[in-house]
Protein backbone atom coordinates (compact mmCIF):
# COMPACT_ATOMS: atom_id res chain seq x y z
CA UNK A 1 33.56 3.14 21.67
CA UNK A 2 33.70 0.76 18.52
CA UNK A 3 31.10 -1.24 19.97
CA UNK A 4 28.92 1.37 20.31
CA UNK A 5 28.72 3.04 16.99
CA UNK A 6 28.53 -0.47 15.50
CA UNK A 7 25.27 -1.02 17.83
CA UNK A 8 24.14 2.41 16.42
CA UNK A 9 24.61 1.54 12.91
CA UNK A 10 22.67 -1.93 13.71
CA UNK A 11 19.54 0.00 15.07
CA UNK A 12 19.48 2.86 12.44
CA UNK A 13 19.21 -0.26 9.74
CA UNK A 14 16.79 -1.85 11.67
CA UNK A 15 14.66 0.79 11.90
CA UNK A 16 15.38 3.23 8.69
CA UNK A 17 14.94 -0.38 6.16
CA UNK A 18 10.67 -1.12 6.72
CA UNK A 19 10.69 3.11 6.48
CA UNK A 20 12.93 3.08 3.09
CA UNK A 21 10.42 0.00 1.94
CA UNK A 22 7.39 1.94 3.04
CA UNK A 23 8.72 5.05 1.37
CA UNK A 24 9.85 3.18 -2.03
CA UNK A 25 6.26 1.24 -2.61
CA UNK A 26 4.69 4.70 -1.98
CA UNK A 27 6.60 6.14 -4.56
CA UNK A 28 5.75 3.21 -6.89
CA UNK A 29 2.06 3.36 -6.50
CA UNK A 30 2.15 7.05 -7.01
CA UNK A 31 3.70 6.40 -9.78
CA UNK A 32 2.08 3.35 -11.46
CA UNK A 33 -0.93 4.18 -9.86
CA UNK A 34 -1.02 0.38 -9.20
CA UNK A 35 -2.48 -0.16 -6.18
CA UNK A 36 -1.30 -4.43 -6.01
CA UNK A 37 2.14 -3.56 -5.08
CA UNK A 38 2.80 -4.64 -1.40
CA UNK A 39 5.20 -4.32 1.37
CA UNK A 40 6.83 -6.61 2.55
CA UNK A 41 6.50 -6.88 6.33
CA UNK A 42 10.13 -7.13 7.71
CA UNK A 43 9.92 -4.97 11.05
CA UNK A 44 8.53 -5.22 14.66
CA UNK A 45 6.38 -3.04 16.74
CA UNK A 46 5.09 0.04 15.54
CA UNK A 47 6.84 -0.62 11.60
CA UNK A 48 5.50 -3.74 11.65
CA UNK A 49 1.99 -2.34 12.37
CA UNK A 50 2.18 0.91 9.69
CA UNK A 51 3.78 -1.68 6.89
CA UNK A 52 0.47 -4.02 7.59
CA UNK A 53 -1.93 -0.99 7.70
CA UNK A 54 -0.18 0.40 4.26
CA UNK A 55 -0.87 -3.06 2.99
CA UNK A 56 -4.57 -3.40 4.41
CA UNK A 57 -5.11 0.10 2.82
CA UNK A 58 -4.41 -1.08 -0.35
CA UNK A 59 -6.59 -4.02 -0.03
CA UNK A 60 -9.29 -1.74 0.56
CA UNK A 61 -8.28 0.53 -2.34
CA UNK A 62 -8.44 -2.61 -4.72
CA UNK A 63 -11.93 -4.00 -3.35
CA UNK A 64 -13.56 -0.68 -4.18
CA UNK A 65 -11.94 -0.12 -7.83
CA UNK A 66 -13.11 -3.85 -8.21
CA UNK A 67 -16.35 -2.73 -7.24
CA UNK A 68 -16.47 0.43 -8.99
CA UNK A 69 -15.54 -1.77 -12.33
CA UNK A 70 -18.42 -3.69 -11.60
CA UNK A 71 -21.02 -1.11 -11.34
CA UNK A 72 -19.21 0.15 -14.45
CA UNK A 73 -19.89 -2.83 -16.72
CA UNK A 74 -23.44 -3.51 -15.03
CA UNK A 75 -24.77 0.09 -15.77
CA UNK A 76 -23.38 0.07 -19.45
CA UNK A 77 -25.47 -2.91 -20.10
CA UNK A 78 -28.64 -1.18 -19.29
CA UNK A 79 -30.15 0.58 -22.23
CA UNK A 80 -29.76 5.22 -22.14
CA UNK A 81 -33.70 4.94 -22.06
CA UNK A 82 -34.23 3.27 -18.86
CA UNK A 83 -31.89 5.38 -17.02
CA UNK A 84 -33.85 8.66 -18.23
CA UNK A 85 -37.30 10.58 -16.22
């Protein structure tokens, strides 16, 4: 019977640790709204594959605000009258 809760307890780390990492960098981008915070990819299977899609999400979140920034700074070089009819 020992055995068998200790098993338990092994598993329910193994799987509630990538979900309390997950949850805990959500919480911190929502927070900072700083979308460079990672997670660090300690999990197999289907964790493994929602802690790398969080990550590549993030990527994508950066590469646009990088973009948008761009656009930004290229448009407030261009003079009010050339952007009028």
């Amino acid at each position: 019977m020992l055995v068998a809760i200790f098993i338990s307890m092994r598993l329910q780390r193994a799987i509630s640790r990538p979900i309390v990492a997950l949850t805990k960098a959500a919480q911190q981008i929502s927070l900072s709204a700083d979308p460079s915070i990672r997670v660090e990819t300690q999990a197999s299977g289907e964790l493994k594959t929602l802690q790398d899609t969080f990550n590549r999400m993030l990527d994508r979140i950066q590469q646009s605000e990088r973009a948008t920034a761009i656009w930004r700074a290229a448009f407030s070089l261009v003079p009010k009258s050339c952007l009028k009819k």
